[in-house]
Every structure is written in C-alpha cells, then in structure tokens.
Protein backbone atom coordinates (compact mmCIF):
# COMPACT_ATOMS: atom_id res chain seq x y z
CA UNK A 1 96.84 -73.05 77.55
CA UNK A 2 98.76 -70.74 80.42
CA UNK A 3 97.67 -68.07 77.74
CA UNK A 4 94.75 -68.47 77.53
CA UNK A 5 94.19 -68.80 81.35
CA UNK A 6 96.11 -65.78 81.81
CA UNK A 7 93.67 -63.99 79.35
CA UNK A 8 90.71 -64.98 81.79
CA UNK A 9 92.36 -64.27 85.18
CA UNK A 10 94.28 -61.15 84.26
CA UNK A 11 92.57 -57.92 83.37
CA UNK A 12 93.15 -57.02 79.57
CA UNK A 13 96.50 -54.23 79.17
CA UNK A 14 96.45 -51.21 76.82
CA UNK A 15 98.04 -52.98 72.84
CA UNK A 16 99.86 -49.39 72.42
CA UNK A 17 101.19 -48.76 76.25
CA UNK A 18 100.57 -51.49 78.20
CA UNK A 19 98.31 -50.08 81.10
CA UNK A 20 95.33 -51.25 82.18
CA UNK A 21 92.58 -51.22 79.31
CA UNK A 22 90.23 -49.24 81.38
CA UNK A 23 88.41 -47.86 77.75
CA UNK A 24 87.09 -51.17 76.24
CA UNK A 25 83.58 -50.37 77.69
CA UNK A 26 83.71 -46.96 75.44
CA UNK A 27 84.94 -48.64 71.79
CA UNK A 28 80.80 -49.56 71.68
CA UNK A 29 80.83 -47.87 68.39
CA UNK A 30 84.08 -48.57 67.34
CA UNK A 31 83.34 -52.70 67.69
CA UNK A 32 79.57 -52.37 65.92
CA UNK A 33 81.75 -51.16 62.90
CA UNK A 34 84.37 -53.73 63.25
CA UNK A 35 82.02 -56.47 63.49
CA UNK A 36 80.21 -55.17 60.36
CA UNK A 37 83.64 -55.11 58.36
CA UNK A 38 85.10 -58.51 59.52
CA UNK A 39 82.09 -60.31 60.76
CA UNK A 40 83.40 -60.64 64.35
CA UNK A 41 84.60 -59.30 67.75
CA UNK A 42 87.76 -57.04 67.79
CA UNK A 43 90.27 -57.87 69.86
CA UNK A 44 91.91 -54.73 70.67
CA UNK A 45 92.35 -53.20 74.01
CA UNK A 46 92.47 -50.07 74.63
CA UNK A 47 93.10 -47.30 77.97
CA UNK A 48 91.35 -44.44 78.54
CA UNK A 49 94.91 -42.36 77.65
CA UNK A 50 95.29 -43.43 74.56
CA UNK A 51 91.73 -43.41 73.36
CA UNK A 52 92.13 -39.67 74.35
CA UNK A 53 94.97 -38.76 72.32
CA UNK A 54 92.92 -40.07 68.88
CA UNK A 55 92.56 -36.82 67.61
CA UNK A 56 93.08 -36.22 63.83
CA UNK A 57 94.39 -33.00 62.32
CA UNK A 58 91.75 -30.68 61.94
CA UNK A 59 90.05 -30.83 58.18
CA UNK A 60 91.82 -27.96 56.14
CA UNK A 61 95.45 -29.44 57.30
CA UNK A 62 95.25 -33.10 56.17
CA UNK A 63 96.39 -32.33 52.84
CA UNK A 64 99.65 -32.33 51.45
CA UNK A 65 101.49 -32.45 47.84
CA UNK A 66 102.66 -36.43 48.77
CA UNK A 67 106.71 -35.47 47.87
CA UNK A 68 108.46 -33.69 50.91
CA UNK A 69 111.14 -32.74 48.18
CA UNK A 70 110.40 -32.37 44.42
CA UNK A 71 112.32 -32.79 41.70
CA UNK A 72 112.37 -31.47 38.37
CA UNK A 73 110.33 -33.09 35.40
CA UNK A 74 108.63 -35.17 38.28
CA UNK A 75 105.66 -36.67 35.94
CA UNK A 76 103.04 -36.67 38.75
CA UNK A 77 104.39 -33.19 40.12
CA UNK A 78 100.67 -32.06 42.21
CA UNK A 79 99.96 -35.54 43.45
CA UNK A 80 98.03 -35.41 46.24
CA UNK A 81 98.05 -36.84 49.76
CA UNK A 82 95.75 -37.51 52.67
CA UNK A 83 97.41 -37.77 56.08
CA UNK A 84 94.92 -37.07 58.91
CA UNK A 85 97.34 -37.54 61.88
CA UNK A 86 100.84 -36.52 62.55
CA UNK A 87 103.70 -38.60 63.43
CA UNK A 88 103.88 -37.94 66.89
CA UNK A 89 102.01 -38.86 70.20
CA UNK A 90 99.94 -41.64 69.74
CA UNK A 91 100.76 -42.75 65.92
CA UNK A 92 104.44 -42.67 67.21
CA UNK A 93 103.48 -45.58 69.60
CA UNK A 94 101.22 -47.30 67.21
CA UNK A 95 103.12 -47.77 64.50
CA UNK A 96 105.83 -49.38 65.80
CA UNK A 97 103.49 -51.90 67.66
CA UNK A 98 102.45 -52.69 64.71
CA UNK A 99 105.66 -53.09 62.81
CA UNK A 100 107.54 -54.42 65.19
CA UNK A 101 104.90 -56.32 67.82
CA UNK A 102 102.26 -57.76 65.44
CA UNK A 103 99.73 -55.68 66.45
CA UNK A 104 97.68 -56.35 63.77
CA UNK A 105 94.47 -54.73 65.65
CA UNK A 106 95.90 -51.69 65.67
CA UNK A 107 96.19 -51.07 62.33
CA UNK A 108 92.61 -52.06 61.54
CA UNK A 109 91.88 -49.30 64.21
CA UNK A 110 94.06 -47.01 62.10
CA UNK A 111 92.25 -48.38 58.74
CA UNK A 112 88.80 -47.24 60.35
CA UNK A 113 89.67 -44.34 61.55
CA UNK A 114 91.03 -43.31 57.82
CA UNK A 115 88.44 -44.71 56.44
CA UNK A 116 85.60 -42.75 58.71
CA UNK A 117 88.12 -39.43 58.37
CA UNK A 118 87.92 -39.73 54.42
CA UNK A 119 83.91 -40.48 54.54
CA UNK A 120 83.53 -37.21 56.45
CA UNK A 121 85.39 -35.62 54.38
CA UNK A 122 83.36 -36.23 51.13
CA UNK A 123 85.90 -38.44 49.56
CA UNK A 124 85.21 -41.25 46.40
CA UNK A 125 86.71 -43.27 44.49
CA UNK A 126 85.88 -46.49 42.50
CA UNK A 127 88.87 -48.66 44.48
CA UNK A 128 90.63 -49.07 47.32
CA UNK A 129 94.36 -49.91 46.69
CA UNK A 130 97.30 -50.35 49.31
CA UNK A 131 100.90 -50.40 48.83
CA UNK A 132 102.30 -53.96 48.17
CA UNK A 133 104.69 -55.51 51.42
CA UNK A 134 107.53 -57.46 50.38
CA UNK A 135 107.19 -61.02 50.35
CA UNK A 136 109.99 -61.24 53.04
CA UNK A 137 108.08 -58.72 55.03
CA UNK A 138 104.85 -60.39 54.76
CA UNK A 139 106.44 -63.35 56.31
CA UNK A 140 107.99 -61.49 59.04
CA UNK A 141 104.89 -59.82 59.89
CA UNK A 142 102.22 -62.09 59.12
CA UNK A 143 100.03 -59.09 57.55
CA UNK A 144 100.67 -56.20 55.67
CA UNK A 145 99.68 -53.49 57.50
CA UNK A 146 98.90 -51.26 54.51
CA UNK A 147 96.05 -53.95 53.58
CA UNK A 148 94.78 -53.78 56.82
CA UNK A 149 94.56 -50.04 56.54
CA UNK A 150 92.57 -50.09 53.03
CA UNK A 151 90.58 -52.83 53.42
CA UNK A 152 88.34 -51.07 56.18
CA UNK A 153 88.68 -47.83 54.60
CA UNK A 154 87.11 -49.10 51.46
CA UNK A 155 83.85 -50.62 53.51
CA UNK A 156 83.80 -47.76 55.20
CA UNK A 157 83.98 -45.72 51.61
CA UNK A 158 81.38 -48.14 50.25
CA UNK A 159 83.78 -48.69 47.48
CA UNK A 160 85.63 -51.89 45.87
CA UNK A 161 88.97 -53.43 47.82
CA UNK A 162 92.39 -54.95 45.37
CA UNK A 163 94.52 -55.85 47.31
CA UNK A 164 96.45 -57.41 44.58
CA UNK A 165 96.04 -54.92 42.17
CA UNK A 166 99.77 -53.37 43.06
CA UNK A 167 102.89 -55.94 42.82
CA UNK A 168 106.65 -54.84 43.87
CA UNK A 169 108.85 -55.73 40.87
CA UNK A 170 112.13 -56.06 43.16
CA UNK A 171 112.63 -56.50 46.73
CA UNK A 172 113.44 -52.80 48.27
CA UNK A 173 115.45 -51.64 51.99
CA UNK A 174 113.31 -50.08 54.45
CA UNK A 175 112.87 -46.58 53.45
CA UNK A 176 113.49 -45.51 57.60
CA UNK A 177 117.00 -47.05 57.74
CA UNK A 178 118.13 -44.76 54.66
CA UNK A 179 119.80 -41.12 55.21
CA UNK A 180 118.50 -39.30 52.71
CA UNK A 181 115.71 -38.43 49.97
CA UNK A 182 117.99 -39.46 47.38
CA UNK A 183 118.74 -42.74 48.97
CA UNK A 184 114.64 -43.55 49.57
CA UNK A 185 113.93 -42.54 46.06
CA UNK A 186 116.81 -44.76 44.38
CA UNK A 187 115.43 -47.40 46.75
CA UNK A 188 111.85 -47.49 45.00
CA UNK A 189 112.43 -46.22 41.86
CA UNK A 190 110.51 -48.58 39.58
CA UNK A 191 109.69 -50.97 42.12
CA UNK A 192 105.67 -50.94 41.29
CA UNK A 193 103.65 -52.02 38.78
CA UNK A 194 100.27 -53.84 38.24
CA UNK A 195 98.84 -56.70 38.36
CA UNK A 196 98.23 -58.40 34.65
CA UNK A 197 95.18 -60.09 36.43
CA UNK A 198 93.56 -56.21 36.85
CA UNK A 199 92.08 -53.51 33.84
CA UNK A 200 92.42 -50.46 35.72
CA UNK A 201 91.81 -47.66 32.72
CA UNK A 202 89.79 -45.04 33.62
CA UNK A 203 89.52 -45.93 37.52
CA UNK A 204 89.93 -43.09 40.15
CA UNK A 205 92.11 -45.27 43.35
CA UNK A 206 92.73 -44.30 46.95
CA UNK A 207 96.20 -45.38 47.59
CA UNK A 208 97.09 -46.52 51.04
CA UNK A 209 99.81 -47.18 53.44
CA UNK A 210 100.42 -47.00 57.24
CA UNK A 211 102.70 -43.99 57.26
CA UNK A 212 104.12 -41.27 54.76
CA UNK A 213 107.64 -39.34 55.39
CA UNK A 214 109.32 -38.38 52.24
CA UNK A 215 106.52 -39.73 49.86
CA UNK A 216 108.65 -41.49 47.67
CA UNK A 217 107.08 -44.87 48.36
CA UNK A 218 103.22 -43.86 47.83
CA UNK A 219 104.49 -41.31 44.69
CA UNK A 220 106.29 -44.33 42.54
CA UNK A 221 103.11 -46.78 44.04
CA UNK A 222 101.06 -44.04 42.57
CA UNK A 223 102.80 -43.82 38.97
CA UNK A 224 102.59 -47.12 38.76
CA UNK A 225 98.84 -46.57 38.80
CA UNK A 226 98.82 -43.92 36.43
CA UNK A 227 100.75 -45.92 33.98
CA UNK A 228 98.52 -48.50 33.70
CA UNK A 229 95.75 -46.27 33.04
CA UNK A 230 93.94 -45.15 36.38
CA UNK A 231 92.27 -41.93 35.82
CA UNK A 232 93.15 -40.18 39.06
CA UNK A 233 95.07 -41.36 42.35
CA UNK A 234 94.48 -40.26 45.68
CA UNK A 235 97.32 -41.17 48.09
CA UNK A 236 96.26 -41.55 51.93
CA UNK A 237 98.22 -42.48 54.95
CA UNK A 238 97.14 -42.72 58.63
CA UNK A 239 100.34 -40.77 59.85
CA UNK A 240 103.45 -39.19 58.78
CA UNK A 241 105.81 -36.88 59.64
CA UNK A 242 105.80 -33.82 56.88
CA UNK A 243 107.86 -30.31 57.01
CA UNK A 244 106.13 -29.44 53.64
CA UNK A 245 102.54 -28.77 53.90
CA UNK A 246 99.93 -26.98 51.43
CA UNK A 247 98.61 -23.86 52.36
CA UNK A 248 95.22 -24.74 51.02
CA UNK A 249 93.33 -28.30 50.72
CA UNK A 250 92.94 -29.84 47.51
C-alpha cells in the first residue's frame, strides 16, 4: 500500500539511472506499439538522457560473423549475427537492470527496438526463436529476458513467436563469470536442442538473446536449430561487445 501511495505522490524516476523521468510525455509512439503487442499500458519510465543516447549502429555495421574467435571445422563457420547497438553507454546500464534489477520493461523496450531495427532493415523469417534461460534462472528472474526480446520483435516482424521451440539439455555457468573463449564454449557445448513438441524442417528462424560477446551461446543455440532441420538461422542480439566485425553486411 506505501507503494503504491508513493507511486501517486512521487514523480516517476528514470528504470536505467534513476533521475527524474522527464521523457514519458515523448514515448507517444513507443506506448501505441506496446499497447498493440501486449494489449496494455507500459510501465517504463524513462529521462530525457537516456532516451537520447538510443541510437543504434548505423545500418552497414550491425553485422557480424556471430563467433568472436573461430575454430577449425566449425560446422556453421559464416553464421551470421545482428547486433544493432554496442555494449557501451546506454546498453551497459540496461542490461544489468535487467539482469540484476528485474527490469523486465526494459527489455521489452530493447525487444522493440530490435524488432523495429530488423523491420527497417528488410529482414524475414517464418519464426521468432530466443535462447532458452535456465530453469534456475527463470526463477531468479521471473522472465527470461531473451523471450521478452523476441516476442516483440516477432509482432513487430509480422512473423510467428516459439518460445519453447529451444530447450537447454544441462544446466550451464554464466558465460560472463568465465575467463576465456575456451571456457564459454566448453560451458555450452551441446547444451541446446529442440523441442519434440516442434517440426522445424525447412523453417528460416531469427534467433534472439539480450546480449552477444564471444557468440558461443547464440552459435551452439543456432546448431541446435540447424540440426533439427531449420533451413537458415539468423542470430540477433540487442547489444554486445565485438572486436571482430565484417567489413561488409551480409
């Protein structure tokens, strides 16, 4: 109840910084589309700081090979990733808030954003598809923050959302706590596979997750896919932080 009160007296405060949300009047657009995905009112807050520094990489650099480091006899060596915005600035804050602080409104914000980035962009597929959390996670969290990335990005694509096509097979360690490449691929090495509920053969899939570093967890997500049958796989993540970039877009 003192919440609640609190919520009415006190002016609303920025979910990524914590100033005054002095932009709400300005997300007009940004809550029509909302409340045509979920069917209600958002409940972010936003300032006007913030809602400056959502600016996306510019079209020709949000494409990447998804491995930072190759190996030999990879079996998916060329397989592609979307990343739109960097790991720094704003996604720096966001993330974390999300992970960390439940702020499950700002990774729909992050889903839409994808989502609108990839409709500019020309991009299709037949389904939406994001990377499984851990059951352990889930509970933790409450959401899984991939989901809430690729469920708005497939209304947004006008395509189909499974969110329970992908399973994880074992329970992994968070990829950030681990040293190296080696260490994050042994982590997820055959942690992936599908659902025996789903037929995906001959389906082309957007992949998603909140954030891509290494790749290791989107590429073995991504095999998994191909395995079963999907035709073509399109990994996508809001943010990450990548040294090794195409010089050319797919």
């Amino acid at each position: 109840m003192l919440t609640e009160i609190a919520a009415v007296i006190l002016p609303p405060v920025c979910d990524i910084c914590g100033r005054l949300a002095d932009a709400d009047r300005r997300m007009e657009g940004y809550r029509a589309v909302y409340r045509k995905l979920y069917g209600t009112d958002t409940m972010l807050h936003i300032c006007g700081k913030c809602l400056s520094e959502l600016c996306p990489l510019e079209n020709d650099k949000r494409w990447f090979v998804c491995l930072s480091e190759p190996f030999d006899n990879d079996p998916i060596p060329a397989q592609r990733l979307y990343m739109p915005f960097p790991y720094a600035q704003l996604a720096s804050r966001m993330v974390p808030a999300v992970k960390f602080r439940g702020k499950k409104e700002l990774a729909r914000l992050a889903g839409i954003m994808t989502g609108a980035l990839m409709a500019e962009d020309g991009i299709t597929a037949d389904i939406v598809v994001p990377v499984p959390l851990a059951p352990e996670r889930y509970k933790e969290r409450g959401f899984n923050q991939a989901a809430e990335i690729a469920f708005p990005s497939a209304g947004l694509l006008g395509t189909a959302y499974g969110g329970d096509i992908l399973v994880r097979n074992r329970v992994t360690g968070r990829q950030s706590e681990l040293r190296n490449g080696t260490e994050r691929f042994d982590n997820v090495r055959n942690a992936f596979s599908v659902s025996d509920a789903w037929d995906i053969s001959g389906l082309s899939i957007i992949l998603t997750d909140d954030v891509a570093t290494t790749g290791f967890t989107m590429h073995e997500a991504a095999l998994a896919l191909y395995k079963a049958g999907a035709d073509s796989v399109l990994c996508a993540a809001f943010a990450g932080n990548r040294l090794v970039k195409n010089a050319e877009p797919f």
